[in-house]
N, C-alpha and C. Protein backbone atom coordinates (compact mmCIF):
# COMPACT_ATOMS: atom_id res chain seq x y z
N UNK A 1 -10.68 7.49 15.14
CA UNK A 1 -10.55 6.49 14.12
C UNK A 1 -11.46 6.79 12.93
N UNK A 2 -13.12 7.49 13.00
CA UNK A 2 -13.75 7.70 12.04
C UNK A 2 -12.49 8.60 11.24
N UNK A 3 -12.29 9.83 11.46
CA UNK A 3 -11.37 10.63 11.01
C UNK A 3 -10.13 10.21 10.19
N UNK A 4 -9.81 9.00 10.89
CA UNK A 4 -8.58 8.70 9.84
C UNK A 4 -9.27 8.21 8.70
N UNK A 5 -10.33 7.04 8.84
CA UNK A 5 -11.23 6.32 8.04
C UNK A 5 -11.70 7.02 6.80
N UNK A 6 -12.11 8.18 7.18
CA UNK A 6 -12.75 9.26 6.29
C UNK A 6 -11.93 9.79 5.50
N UNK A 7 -10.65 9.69 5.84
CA UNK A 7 -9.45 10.69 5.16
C UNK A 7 -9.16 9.95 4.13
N UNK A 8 -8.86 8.70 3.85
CA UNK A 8 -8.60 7.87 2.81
C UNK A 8 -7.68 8.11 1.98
N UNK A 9 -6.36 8.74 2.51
CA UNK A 9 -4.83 8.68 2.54
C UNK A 9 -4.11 7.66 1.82
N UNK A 10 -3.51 8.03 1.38
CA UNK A 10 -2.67 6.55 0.85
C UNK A 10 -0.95 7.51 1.14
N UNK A 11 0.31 6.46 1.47
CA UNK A 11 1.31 7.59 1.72
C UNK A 11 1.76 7.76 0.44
N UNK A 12 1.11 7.24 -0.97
CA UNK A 12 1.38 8.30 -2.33
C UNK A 12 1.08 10.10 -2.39
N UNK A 13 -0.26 9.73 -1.21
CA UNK A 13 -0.86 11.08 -1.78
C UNK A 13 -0.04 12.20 -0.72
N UNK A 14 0.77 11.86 0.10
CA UNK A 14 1.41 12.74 1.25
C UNK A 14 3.04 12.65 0.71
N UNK A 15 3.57 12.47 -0.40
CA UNK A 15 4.91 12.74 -1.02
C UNK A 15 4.93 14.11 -1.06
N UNK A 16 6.12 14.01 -0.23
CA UNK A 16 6.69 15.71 -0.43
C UNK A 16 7.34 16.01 -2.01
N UNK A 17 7.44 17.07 -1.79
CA UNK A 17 8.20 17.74 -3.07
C UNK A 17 9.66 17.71 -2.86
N UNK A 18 10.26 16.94 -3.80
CA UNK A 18 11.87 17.28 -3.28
C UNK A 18 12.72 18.21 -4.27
N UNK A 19 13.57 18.86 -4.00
CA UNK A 19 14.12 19.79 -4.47
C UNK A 19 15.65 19.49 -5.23
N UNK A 20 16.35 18.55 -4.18
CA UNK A 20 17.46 17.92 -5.30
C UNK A 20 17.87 17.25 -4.04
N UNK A 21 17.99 15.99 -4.07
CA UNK A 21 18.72 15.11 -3.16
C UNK A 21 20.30 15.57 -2.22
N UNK A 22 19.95 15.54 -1.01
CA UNK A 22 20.84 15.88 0.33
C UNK A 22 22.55 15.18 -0.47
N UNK A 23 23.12 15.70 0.45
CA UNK A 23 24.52 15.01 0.69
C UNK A 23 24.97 15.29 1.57
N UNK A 24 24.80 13.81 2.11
CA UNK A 24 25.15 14.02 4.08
C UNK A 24 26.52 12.79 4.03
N UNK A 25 27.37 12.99 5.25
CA UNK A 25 28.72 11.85 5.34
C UNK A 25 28.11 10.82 6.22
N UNK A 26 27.34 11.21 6.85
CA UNK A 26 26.46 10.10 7.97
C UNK A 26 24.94 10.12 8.02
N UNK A 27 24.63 8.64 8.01
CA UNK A 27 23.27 8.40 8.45
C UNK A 27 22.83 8.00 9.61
N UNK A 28 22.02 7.77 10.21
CA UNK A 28 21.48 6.97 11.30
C UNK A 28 20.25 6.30 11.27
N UNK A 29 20.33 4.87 11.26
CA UNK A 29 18.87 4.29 11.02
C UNK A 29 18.20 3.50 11.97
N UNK A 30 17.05 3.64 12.76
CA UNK A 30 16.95 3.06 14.06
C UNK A 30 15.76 2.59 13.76
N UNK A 31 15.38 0.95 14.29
CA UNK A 31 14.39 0.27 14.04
C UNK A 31 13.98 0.01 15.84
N UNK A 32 13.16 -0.23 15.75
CA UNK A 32 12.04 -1.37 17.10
C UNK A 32 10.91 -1.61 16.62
N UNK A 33 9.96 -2.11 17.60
CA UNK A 33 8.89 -2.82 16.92
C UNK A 33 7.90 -2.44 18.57
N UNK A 34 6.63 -2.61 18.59
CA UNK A 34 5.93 -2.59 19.31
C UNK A 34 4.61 -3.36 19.34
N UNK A 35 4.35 -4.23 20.11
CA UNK A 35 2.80 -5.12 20.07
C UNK A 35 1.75 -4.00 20.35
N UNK A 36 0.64 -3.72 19.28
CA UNK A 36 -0.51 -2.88 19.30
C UNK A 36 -1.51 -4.09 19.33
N UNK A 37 -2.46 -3.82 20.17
CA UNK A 37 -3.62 -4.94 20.01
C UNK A 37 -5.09 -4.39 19.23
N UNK A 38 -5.16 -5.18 18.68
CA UNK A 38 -6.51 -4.57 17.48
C UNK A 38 -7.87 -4.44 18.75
N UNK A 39 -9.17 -4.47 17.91
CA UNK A 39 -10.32 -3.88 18.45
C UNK A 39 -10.85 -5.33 18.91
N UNK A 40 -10.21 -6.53 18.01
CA UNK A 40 -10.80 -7.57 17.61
C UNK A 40 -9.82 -8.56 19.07
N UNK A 41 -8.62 -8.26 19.49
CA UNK A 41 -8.39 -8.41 20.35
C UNK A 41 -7.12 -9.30 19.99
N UNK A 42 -6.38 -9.26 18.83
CA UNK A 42 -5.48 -9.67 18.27
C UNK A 42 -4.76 -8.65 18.58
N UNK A 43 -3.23 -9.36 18.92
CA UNK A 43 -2.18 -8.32 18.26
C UNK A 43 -1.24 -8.78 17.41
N UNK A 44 -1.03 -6.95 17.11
CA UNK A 44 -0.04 -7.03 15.90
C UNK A 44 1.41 -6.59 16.12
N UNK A 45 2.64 -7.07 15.62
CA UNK A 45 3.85 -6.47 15.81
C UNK A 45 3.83 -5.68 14.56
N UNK A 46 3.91 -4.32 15.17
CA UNK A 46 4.23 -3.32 13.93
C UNK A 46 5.74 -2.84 14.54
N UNK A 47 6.32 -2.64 13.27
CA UNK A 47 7.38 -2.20 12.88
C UNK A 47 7.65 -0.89 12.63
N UNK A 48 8.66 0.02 13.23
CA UNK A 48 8.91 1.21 13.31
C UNK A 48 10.14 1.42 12.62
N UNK A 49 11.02 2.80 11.40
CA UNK A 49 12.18 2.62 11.45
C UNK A 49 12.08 4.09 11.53
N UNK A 50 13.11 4.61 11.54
CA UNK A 50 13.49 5.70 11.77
C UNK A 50 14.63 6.61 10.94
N UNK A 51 14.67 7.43 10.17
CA UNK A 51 15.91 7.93 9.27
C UNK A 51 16.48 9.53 10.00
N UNK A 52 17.84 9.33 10.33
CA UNK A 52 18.04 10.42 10.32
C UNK A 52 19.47 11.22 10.20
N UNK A 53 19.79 12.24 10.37
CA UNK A 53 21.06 12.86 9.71
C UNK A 53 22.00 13.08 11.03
N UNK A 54 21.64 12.53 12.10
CA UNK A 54 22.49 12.85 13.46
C UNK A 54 21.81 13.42 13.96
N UNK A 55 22.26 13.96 15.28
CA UNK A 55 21.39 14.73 16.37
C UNK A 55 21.82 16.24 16.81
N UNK A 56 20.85 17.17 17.20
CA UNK A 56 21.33 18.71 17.17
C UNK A 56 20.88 18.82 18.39
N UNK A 57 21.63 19.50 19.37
CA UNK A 57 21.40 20.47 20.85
C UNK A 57 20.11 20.86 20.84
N UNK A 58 19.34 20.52 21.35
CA UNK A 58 18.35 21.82 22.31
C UNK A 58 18.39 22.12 23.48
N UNK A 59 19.40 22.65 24.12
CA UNK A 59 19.99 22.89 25.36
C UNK A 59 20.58 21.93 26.32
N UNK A 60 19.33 21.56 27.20
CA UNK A 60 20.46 19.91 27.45
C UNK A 60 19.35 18.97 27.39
N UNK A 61 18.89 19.12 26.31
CA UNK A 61 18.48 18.02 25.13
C UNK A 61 18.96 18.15 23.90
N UNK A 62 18.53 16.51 23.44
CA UNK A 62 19.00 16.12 21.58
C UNK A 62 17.84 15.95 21.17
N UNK A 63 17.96 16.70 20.05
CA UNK A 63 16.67 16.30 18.83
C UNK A 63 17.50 15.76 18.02
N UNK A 64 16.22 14.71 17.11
CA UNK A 64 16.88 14.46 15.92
C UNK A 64 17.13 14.95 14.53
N UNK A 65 17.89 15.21 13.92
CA UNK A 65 17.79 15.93 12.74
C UNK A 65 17.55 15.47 11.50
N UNK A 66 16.31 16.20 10.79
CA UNK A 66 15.82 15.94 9.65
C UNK A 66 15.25 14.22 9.43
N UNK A 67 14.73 14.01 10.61
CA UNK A 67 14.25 12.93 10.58
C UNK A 67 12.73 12.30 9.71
N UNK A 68 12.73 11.10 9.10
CA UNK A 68 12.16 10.57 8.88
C UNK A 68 11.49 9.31 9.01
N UNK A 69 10.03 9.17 9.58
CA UNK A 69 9.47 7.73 10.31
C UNK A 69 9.17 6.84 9.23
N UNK A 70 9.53 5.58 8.68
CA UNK A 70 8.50 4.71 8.17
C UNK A 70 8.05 3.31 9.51
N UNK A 71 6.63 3.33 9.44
CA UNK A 71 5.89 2.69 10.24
C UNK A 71 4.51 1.45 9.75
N UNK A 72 4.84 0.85 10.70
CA UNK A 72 3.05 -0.37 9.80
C UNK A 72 3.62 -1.54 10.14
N UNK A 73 2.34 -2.38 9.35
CA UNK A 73 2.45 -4.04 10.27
C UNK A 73 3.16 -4.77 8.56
N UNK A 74 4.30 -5.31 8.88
CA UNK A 74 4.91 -5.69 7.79
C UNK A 74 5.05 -7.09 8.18
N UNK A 75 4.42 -8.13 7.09
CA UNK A 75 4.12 -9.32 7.31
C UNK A 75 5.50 -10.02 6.54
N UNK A 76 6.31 -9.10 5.26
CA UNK A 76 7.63 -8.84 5.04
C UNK A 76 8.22 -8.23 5.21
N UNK A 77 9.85 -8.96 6.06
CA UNK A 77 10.53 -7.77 6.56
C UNK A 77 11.32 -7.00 5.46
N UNK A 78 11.59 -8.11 3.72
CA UNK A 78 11.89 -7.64 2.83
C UNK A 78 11.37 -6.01 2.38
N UNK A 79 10.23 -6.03 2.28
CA UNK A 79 9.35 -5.22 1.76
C UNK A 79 9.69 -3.87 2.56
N UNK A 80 10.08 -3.71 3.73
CA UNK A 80 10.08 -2.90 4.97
C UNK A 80 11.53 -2.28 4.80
N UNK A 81 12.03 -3.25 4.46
CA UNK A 81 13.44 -2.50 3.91
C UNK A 81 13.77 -2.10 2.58
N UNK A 82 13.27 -2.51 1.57
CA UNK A 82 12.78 -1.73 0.31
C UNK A 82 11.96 -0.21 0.37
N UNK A 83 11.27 -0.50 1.00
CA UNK A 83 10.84 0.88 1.44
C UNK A 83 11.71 1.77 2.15
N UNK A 84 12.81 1.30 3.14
CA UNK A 84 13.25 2.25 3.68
C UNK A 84 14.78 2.57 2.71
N UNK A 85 15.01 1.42 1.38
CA UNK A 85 16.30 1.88 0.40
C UNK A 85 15.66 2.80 -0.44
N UNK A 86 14.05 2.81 -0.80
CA UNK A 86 13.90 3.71 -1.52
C UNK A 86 13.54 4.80 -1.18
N UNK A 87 13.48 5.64 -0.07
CA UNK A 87 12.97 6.78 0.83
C UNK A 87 14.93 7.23 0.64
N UNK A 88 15.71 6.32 0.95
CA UNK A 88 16.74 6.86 0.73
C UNK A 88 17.67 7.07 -0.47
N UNK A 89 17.30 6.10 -1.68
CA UNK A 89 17.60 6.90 -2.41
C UNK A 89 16.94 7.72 -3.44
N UNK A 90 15.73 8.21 -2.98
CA UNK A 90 15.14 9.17 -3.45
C UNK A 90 15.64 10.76 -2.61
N UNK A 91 16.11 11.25 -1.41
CA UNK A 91 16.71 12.00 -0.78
C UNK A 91 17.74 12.05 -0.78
N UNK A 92 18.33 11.33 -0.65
CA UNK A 92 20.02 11.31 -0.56
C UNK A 92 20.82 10.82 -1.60
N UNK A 93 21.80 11.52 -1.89
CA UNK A 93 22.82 10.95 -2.83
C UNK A 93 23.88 9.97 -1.70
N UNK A 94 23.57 8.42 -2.34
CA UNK A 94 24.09 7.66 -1.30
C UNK A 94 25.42 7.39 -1.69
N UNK A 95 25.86 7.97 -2.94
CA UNK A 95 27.31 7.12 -3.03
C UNK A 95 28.11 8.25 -2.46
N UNK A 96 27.36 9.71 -1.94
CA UNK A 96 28.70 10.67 -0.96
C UNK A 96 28.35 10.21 0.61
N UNK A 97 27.16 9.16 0.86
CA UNK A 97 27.40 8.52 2.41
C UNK A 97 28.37 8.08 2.68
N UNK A 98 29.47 8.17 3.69
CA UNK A 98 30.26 7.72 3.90
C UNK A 98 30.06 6.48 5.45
N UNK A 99 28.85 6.69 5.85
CA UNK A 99 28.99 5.89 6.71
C UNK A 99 27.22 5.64 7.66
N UNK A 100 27.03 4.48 7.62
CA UNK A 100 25.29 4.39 7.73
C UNK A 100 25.29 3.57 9.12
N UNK A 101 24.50 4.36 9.94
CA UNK A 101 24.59 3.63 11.21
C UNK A 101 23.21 2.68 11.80
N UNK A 102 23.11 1.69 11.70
CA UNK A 102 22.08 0.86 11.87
C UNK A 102 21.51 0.15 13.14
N UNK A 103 21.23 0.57 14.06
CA UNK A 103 20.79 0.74 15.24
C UNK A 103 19.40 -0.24 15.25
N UNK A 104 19.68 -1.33 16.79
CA UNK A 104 18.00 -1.75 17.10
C UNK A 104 18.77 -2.36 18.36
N UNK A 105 17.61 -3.35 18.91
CA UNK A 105 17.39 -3.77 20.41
C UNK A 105 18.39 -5.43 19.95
N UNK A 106 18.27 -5.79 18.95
CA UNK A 106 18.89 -7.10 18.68
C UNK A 106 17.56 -8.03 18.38
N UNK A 107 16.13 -7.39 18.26
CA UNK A 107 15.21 -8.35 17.45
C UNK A 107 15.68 -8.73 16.01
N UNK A 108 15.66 -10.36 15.83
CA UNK A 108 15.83 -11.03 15.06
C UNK A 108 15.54 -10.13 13.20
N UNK A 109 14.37 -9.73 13.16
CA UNK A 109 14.16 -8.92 12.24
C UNK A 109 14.49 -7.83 11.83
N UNK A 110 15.29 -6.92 12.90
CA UNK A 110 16.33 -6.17 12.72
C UNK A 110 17.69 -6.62 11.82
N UNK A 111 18.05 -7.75 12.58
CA UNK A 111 19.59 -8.31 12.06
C UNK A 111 19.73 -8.63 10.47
């Protein structure tokens, strides 16, 4: 924890370089959530989503392809999905998506 503390990151300063936005026919977007309990002895529901372009063989396993995590304790679920329209349309040209697949457990904040 010192280590992360010390690093003083913001996810401005970890933007990749993009080269010219994808054009994919399918997406896949997968959310859950998980209770982390603080130091203080609270917990928090943080929110997980997940971006990705479908799944590729690794023998007789699936990876996911070209995946991307957004993660954190979102007190708006608005905000959480703004973030995840603008991750996408900063990568992807969305008007050649033909089809976006939106995946979760059926928590309320998913729907």
């Amino acid at each position: 924890m010192n280590a992360i503390r010390s690093a003083k990151l913001s996810p401005k300063d970890i933007k990749e370089e993009l080269k010219e936005k994808k054009q994919v026919k399918v997406l896949h977007i997968q959310a859950d959530e998980d209770h982390v309990k603080s130091q203080k002895g609270r917990a928090f529901l943080t929110k997980l989503v997940y971006i990705c372009e479908g799944y590729a063989s690794l023998g007789q396993r699936k990876e996911l392809k070209n995946v991307h995590y957004i993660a954190g304790v979102y007190e708006d679920n608005e905000e959480l999905c703004f973030e995840v329209l603008d991750y996408l349309s900063e990568h992807y040209q969305l008007d050649k998506v033909e089809k976006i697949f939106v995946y979760g457990d059926g928590a309320l904040w998913i729907k």
